[in-house]
C-alpha atoms as a PDB file:
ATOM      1  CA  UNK A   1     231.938  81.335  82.836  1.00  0.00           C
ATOM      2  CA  UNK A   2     235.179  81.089  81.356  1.00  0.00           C
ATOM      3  CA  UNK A   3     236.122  78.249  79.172  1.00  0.00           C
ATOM      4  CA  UNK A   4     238.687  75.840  80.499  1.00  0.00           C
ATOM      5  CA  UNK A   5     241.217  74.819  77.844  1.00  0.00           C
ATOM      6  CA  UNK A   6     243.398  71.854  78.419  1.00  0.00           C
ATOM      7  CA  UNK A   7     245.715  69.757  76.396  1.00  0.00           C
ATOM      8  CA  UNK A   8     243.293  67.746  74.911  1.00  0.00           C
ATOM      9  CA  UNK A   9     240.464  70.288  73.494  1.00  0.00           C
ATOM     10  CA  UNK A  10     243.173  73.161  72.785  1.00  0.00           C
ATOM     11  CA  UNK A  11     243.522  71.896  68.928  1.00  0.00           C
ATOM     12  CA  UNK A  12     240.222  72.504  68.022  1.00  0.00           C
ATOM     13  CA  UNK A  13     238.665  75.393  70.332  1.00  0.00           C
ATOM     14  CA  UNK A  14     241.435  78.180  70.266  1.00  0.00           C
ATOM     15  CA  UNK A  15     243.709  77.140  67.371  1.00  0.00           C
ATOM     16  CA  UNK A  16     240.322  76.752  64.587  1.00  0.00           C
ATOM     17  CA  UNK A  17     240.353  79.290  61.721  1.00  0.00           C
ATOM     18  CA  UNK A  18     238.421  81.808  61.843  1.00  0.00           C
ATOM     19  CA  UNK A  19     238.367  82.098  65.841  1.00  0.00           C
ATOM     20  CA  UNK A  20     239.536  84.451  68.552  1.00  0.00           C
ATOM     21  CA  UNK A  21     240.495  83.190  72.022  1.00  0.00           C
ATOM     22  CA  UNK A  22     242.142  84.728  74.950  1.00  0.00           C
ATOM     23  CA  UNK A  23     243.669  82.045  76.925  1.00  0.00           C
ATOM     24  CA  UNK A  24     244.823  82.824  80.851  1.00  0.00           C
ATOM     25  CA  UNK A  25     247.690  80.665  81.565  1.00  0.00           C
ATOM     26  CA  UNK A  26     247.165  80.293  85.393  1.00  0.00           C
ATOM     27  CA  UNK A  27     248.526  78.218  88.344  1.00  0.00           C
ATOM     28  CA  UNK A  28     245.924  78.061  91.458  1.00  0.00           C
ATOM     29  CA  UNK A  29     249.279  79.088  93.978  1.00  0.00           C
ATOM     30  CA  UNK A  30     249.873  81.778  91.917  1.00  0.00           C
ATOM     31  CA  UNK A  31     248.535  85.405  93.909  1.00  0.00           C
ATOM     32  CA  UNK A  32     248.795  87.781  90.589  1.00  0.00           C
ATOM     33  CA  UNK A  33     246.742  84.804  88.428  1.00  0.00           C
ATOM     34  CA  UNK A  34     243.442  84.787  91.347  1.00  0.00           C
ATOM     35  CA  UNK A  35     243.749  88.911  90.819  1.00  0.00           C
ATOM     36  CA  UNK A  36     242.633  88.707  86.915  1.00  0.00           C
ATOM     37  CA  UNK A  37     240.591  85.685  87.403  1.00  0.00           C
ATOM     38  CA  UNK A  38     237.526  87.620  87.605  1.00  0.00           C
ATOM     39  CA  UNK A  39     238.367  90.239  85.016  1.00  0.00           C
ATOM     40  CA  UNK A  40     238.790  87.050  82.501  1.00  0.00           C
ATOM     41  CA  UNK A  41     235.582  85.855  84.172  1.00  0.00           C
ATOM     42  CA  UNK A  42     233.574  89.178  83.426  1.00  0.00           C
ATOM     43  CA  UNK A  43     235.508  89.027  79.607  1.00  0.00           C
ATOM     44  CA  UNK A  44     234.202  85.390  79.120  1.00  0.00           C
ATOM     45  CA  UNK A  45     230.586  86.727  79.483  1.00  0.00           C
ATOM     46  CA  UNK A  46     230.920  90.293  77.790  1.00  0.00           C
ATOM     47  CA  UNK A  47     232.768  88.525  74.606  1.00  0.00           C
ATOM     48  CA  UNK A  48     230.404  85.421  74.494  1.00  0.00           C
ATOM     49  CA  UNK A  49     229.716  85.109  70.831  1.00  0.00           C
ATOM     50  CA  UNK A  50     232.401  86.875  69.848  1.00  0.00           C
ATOM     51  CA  UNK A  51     235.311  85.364  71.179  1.00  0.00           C
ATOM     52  CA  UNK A  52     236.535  82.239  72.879  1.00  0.00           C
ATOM     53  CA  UNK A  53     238.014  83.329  76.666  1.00  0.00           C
ATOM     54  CA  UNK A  54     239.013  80.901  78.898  1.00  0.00           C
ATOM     55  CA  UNK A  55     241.921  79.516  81.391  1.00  0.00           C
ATOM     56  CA  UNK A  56     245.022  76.767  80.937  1.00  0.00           C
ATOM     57  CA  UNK A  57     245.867  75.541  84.257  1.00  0.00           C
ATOM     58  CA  UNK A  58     249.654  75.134  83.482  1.00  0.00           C
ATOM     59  CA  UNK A  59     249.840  72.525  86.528  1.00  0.00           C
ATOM     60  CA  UNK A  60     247.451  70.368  85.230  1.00  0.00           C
ATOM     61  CA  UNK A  61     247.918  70.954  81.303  1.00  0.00           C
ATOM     62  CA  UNK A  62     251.751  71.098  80.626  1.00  0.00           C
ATOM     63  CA  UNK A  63     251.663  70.962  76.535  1.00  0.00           C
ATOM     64  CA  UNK A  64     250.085  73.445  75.527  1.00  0.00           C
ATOM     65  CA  UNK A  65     252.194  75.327  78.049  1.00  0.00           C
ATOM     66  CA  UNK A  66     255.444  74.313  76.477  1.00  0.00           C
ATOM     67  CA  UNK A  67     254.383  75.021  72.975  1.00  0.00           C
ATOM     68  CA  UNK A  68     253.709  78.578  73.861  1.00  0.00           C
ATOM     69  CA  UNK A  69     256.801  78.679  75.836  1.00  0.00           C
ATOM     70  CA  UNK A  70     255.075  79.882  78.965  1.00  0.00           C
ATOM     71  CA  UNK A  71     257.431  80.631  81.625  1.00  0.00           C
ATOM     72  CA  UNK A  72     256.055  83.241  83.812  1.00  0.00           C
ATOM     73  CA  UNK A  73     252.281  83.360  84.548  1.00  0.00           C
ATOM     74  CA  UNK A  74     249.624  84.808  84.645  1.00  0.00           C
ATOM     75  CA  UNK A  75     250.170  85.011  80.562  1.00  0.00           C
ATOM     76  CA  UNK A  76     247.329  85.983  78.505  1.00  0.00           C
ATOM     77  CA  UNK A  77     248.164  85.215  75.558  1.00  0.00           C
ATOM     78  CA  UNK A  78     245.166  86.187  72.007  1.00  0.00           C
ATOM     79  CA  UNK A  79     244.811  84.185  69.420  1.00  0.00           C
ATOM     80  CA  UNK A  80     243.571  85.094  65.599  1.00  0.00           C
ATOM     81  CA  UNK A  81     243.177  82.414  63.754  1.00  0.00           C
ATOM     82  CA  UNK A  82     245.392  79.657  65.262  1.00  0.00           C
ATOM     83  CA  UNK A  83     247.821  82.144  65.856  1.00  0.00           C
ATOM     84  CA  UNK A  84     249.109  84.531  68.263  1.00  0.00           C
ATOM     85  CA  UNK A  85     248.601  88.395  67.582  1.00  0.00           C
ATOM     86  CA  UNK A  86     248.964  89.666  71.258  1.00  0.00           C
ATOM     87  CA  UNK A  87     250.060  89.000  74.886  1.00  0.00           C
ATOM     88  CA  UNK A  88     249.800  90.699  77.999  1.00  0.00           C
ATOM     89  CA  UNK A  89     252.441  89.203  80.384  1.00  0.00           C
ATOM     90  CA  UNK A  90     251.774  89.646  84.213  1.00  0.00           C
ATOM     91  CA  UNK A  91     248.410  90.852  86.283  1.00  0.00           C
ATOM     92  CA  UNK A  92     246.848  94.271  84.662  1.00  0.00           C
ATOM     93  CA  UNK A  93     243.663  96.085  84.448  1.00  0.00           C
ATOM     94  CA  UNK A  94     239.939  94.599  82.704  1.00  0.00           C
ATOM     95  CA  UNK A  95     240.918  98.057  80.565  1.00  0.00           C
ATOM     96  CA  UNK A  96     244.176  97.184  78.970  1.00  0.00           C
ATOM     97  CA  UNK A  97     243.015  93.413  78.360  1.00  0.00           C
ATOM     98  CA  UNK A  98     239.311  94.441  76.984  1.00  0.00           C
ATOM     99  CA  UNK A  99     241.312  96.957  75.082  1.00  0.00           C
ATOM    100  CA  UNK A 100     243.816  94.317  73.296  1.00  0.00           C
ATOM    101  CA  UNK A 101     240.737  92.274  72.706  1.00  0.00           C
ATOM    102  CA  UNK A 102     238.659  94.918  71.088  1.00  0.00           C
ATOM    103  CA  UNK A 103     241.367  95.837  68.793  1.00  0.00           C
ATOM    104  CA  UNK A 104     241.912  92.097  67.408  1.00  0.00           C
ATOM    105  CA  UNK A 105     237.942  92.239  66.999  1.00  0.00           C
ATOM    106  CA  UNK A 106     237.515  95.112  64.836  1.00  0.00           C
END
């Protein structure tokens, strides 16, 4: 199951050295967002171990969406180390997000 991020627990579960997180930046009236919900779903359970992936429901958790200037969702957005390395911008394949994700990893 996907990890649910909100303003209070971002600090220390996606910004911690030595982590990766992908973090779906999701709003429940938002058609393109429910379309990669299960591909970040499936990710949260193939990566378990080796990454952090979870959802920000922007709605409901509107600082963390500011400080990554989020203005169009779904975002995905992958965090290195406290910091982001890549974003995918906009619903796409499992492919091209597992791929983005296996690159940061190795």
């Amino acid at each position: 199951m996907a990890f649910e991020f909100t303003d209070n627990n971002f600090q220390e579960t996606a910004m911690k050295e030595g982590s990766v997180a992908v973090i779906d930046f999701w709003a429940e009236w938002c058609g393109p967002c429910r379309m990669i919900t299960p591909i970040i779903e499936e990710m949260a359970s193939e990566y378990e171990g080796k990454a952090t992936v979870g959802k920000v429901n922007v709605d409901e958790n509107p600082e963390v969406s500011m400080k990554f200037g989020i203005r169009s969702i779904p975002t995905v957005l992958f965090l290195k180390d406290g910091e982001v390395v890549d974003k995918q911008v906009g619903a796409t394949s499992a492919a091209v997000l597992k791929g983005k994700l296996d690159a940061i990893l190795s």
